[in-house]
PDB file of N, CA and C in Angstrom:
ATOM      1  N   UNK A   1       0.839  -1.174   0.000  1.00  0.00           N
ATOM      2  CA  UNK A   1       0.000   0.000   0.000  1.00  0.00           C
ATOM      3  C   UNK A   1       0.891   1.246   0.000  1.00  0.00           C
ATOM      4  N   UNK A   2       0.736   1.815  -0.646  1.00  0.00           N
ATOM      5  CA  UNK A   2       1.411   3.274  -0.805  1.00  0.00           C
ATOM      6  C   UNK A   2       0.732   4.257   0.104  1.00  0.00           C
ATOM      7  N   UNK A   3       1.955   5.278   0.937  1.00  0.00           N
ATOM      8  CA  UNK A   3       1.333   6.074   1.748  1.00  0.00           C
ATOM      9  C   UNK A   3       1.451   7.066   1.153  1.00  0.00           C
ATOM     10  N   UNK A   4       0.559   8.215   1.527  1.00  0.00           N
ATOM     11  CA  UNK A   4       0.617   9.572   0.864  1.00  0.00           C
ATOM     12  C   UNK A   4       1.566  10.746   1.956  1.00  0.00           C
ATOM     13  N   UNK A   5       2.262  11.198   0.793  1.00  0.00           N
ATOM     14  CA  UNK A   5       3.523  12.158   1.082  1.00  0.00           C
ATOM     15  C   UNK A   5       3.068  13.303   1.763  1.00  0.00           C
ATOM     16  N   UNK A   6       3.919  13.648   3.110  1.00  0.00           N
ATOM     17  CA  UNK A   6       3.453  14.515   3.488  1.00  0.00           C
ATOM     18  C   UNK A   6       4.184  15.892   2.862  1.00  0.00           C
ATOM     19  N   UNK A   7       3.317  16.924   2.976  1.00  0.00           N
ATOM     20  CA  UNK A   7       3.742  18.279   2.444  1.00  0.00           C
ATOM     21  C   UNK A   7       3.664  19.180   3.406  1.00  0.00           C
ATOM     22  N   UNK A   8       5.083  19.894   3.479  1.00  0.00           N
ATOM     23  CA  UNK A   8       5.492  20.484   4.550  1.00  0.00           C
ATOM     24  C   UNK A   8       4.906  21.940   4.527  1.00  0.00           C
ATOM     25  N   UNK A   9       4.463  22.781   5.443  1.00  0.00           N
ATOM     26  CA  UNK A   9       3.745  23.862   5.868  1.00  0.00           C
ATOM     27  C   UNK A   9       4.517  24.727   6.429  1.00  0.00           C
ATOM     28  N   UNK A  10       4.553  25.724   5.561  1.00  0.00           N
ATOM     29  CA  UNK A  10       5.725  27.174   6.073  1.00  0.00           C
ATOM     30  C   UNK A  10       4.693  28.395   6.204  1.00  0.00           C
ATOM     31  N   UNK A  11       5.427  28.690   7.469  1.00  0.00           N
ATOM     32  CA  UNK A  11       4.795  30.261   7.471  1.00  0.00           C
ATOM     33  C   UNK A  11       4.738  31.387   6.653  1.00  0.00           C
ATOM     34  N   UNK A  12       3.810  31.975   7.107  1.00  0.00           N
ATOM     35  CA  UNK A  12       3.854  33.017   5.898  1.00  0.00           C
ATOM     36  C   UNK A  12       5.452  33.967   6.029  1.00  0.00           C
ATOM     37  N   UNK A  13       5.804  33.886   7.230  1.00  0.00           N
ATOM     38  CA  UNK A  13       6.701  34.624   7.709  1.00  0.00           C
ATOM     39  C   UNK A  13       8.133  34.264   7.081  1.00  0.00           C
ATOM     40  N   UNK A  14       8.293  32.881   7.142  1.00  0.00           N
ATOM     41  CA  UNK A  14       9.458  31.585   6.440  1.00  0.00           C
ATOM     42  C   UNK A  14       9.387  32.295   4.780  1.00  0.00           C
ATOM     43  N   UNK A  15       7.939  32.643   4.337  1.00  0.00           N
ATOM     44  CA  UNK A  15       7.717  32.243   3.157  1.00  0.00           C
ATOM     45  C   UNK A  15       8.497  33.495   2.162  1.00  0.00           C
ATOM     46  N   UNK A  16       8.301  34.515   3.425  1.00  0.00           N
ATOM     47  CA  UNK A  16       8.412  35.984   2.561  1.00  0.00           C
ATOM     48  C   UNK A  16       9.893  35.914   3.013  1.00  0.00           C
ATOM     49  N   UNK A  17      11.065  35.483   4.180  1.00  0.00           N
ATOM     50  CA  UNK A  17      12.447  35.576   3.883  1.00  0.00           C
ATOM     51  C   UNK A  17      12.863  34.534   3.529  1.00  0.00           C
ATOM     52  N   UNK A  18      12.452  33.611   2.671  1.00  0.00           N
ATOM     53  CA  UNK A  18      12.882  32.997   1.441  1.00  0.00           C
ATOM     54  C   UNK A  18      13.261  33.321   0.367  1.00  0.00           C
ATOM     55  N   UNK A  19      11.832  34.291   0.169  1.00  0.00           N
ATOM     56  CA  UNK A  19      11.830  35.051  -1.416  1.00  0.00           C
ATOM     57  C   UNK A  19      12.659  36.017  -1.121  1.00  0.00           C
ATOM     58  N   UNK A  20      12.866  36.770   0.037  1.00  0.00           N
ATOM     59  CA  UNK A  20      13.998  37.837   0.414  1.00  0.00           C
ATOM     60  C   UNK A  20      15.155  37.607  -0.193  1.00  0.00           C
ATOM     61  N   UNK A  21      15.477  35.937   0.508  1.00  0.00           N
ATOM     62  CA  UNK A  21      16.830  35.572   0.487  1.00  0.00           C
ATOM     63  C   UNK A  21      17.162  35.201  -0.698  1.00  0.00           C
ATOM     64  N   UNK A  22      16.299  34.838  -1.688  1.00  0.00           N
ATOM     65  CA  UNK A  22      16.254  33.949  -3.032  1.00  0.00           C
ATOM     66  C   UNK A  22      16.753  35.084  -4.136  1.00  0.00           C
ATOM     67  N   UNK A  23      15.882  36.632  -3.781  1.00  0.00           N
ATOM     68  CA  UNK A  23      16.462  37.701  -4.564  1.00  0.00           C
ATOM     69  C   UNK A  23      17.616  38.039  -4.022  1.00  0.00           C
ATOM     70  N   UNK A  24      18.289  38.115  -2.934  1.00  0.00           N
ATOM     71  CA  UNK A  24      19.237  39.069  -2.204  1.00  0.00           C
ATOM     72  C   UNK A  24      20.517  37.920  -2.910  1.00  0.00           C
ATOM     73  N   UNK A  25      20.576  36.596  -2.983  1.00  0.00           N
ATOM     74  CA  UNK A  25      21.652  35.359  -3.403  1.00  0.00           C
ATOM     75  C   UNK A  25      21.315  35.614  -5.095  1.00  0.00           C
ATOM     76  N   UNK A  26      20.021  35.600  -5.541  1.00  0.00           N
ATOM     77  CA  UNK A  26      20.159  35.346  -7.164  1.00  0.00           C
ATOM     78  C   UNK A  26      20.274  34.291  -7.657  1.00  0.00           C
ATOM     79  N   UNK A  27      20.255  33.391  -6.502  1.00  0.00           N
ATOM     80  CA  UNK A  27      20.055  31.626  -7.179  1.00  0.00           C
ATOM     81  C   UNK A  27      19.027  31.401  -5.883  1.00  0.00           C
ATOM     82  N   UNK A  28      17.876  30.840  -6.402  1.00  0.00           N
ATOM     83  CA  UNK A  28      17.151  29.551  -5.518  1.00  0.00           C
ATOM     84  C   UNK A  28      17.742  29.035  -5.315  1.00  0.00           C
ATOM     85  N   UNK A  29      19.050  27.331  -6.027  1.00  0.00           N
ATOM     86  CA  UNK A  29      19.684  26.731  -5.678  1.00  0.00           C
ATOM     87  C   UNK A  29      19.958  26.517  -4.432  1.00  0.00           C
ATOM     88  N   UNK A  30      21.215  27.889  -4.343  1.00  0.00           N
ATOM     89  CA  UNK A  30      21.874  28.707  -3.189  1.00  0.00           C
ATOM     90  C   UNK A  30      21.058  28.760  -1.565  1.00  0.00           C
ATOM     91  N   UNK A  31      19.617  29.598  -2.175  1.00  0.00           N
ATOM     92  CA  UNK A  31      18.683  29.849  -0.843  1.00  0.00           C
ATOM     93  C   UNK A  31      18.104  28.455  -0.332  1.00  0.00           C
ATOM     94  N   UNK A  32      17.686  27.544  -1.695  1.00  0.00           N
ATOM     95  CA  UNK A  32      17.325  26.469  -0.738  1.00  0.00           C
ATOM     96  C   UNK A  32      18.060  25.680   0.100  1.00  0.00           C
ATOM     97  N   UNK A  33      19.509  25.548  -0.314  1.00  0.00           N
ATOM     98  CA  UNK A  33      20.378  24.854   0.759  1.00  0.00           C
ATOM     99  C   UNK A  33      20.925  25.819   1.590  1.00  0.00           C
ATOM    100  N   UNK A  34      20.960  26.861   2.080  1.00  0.00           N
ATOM    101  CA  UNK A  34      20.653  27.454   3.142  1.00  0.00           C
ATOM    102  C   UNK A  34      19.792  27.273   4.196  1.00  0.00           C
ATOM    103  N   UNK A  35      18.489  27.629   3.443  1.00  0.00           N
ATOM    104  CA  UNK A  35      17.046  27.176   4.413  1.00  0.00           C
ATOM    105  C   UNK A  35      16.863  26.103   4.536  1.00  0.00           C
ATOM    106  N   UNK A  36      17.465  25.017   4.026  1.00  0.00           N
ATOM    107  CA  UNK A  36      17.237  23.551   4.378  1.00  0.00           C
ATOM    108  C   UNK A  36      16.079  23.113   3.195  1.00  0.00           C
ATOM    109  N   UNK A  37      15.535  23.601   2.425  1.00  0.00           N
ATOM    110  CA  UNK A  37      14.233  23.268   1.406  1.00  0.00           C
ATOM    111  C   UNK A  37      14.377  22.945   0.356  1.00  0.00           C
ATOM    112  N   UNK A  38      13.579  22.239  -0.258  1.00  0.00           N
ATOM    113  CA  UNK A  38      13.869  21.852  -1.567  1.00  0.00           C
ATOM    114  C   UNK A  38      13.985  22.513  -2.562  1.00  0.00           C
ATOM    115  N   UNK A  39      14.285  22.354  -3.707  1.00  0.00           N
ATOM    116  CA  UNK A  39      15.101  24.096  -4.795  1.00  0.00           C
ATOM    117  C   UNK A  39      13.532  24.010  -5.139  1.00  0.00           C
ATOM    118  N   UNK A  40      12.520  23.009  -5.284  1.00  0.00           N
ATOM    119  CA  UNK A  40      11.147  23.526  -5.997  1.00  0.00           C
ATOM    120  C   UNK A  40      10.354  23.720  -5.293  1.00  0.00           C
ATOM    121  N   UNK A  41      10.455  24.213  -3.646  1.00  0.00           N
ATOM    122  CA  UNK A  41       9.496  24.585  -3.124  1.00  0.00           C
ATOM    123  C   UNK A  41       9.686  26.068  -3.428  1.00  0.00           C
ATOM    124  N   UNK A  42      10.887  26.273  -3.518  1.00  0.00           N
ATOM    125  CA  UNK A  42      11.786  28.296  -3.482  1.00  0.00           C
ATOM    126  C   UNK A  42      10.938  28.313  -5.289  1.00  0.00           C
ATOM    127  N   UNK A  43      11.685  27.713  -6.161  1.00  0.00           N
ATOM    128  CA  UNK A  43      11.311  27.897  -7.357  1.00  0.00           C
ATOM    129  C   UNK A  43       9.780  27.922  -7.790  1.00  0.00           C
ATOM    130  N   UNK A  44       8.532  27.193  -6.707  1.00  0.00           N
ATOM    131  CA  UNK A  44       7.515  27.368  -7.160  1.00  0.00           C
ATOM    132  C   UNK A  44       6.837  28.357  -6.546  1.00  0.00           C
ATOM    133  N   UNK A  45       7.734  29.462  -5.070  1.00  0.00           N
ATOM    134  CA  UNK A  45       7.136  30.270  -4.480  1.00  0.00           C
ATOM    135  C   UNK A  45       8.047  31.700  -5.390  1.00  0.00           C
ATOM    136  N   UNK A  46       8.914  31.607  -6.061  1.00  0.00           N
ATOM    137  CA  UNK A  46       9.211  32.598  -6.374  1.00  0.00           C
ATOM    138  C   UNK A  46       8.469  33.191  -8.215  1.00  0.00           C
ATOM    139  N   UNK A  47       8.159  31.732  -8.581  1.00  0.00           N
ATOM    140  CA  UNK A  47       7.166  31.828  -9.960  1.00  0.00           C
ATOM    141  C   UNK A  47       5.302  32.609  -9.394  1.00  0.00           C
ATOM    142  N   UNK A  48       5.119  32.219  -8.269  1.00  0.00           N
ATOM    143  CA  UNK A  48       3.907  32.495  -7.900  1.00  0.00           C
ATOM    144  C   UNK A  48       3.693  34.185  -7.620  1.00  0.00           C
ATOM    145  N   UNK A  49       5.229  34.338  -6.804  1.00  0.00           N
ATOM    146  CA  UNK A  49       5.090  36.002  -6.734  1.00  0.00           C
ATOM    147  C   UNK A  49       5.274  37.048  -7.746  1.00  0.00           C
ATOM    148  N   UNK A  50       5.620  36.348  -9.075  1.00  0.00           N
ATOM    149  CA  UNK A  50       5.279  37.240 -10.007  1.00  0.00           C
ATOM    150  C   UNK A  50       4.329  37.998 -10.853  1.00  0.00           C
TER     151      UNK A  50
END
């Protein structure tokens, strides 16, 4: 039986110095291994704020 993946829940607070950090570095890459996150959680929150 396959279990369903959990999906991790960031604050709004996490969410906005991500995107801080994501512009201030210039690579997602970079910010997500900083913050510990995966490069497509940064890459799908920084496509959304455009």
């Amino acid at each position: 039986m396959l279990k369903k993946a959990i999906r991790a829940k960031y604050t709004p607070e996490f969410r906005h110095e991500a995107v801080c950090m994501t512009e201030a570095k210039g690579n997602i890459a970079e910010a997500a291994r900083s913050l510990g996150v995966p490069e497509q959680a940064l890459f799908n929150r920084d496509k959304a704020a455009l």
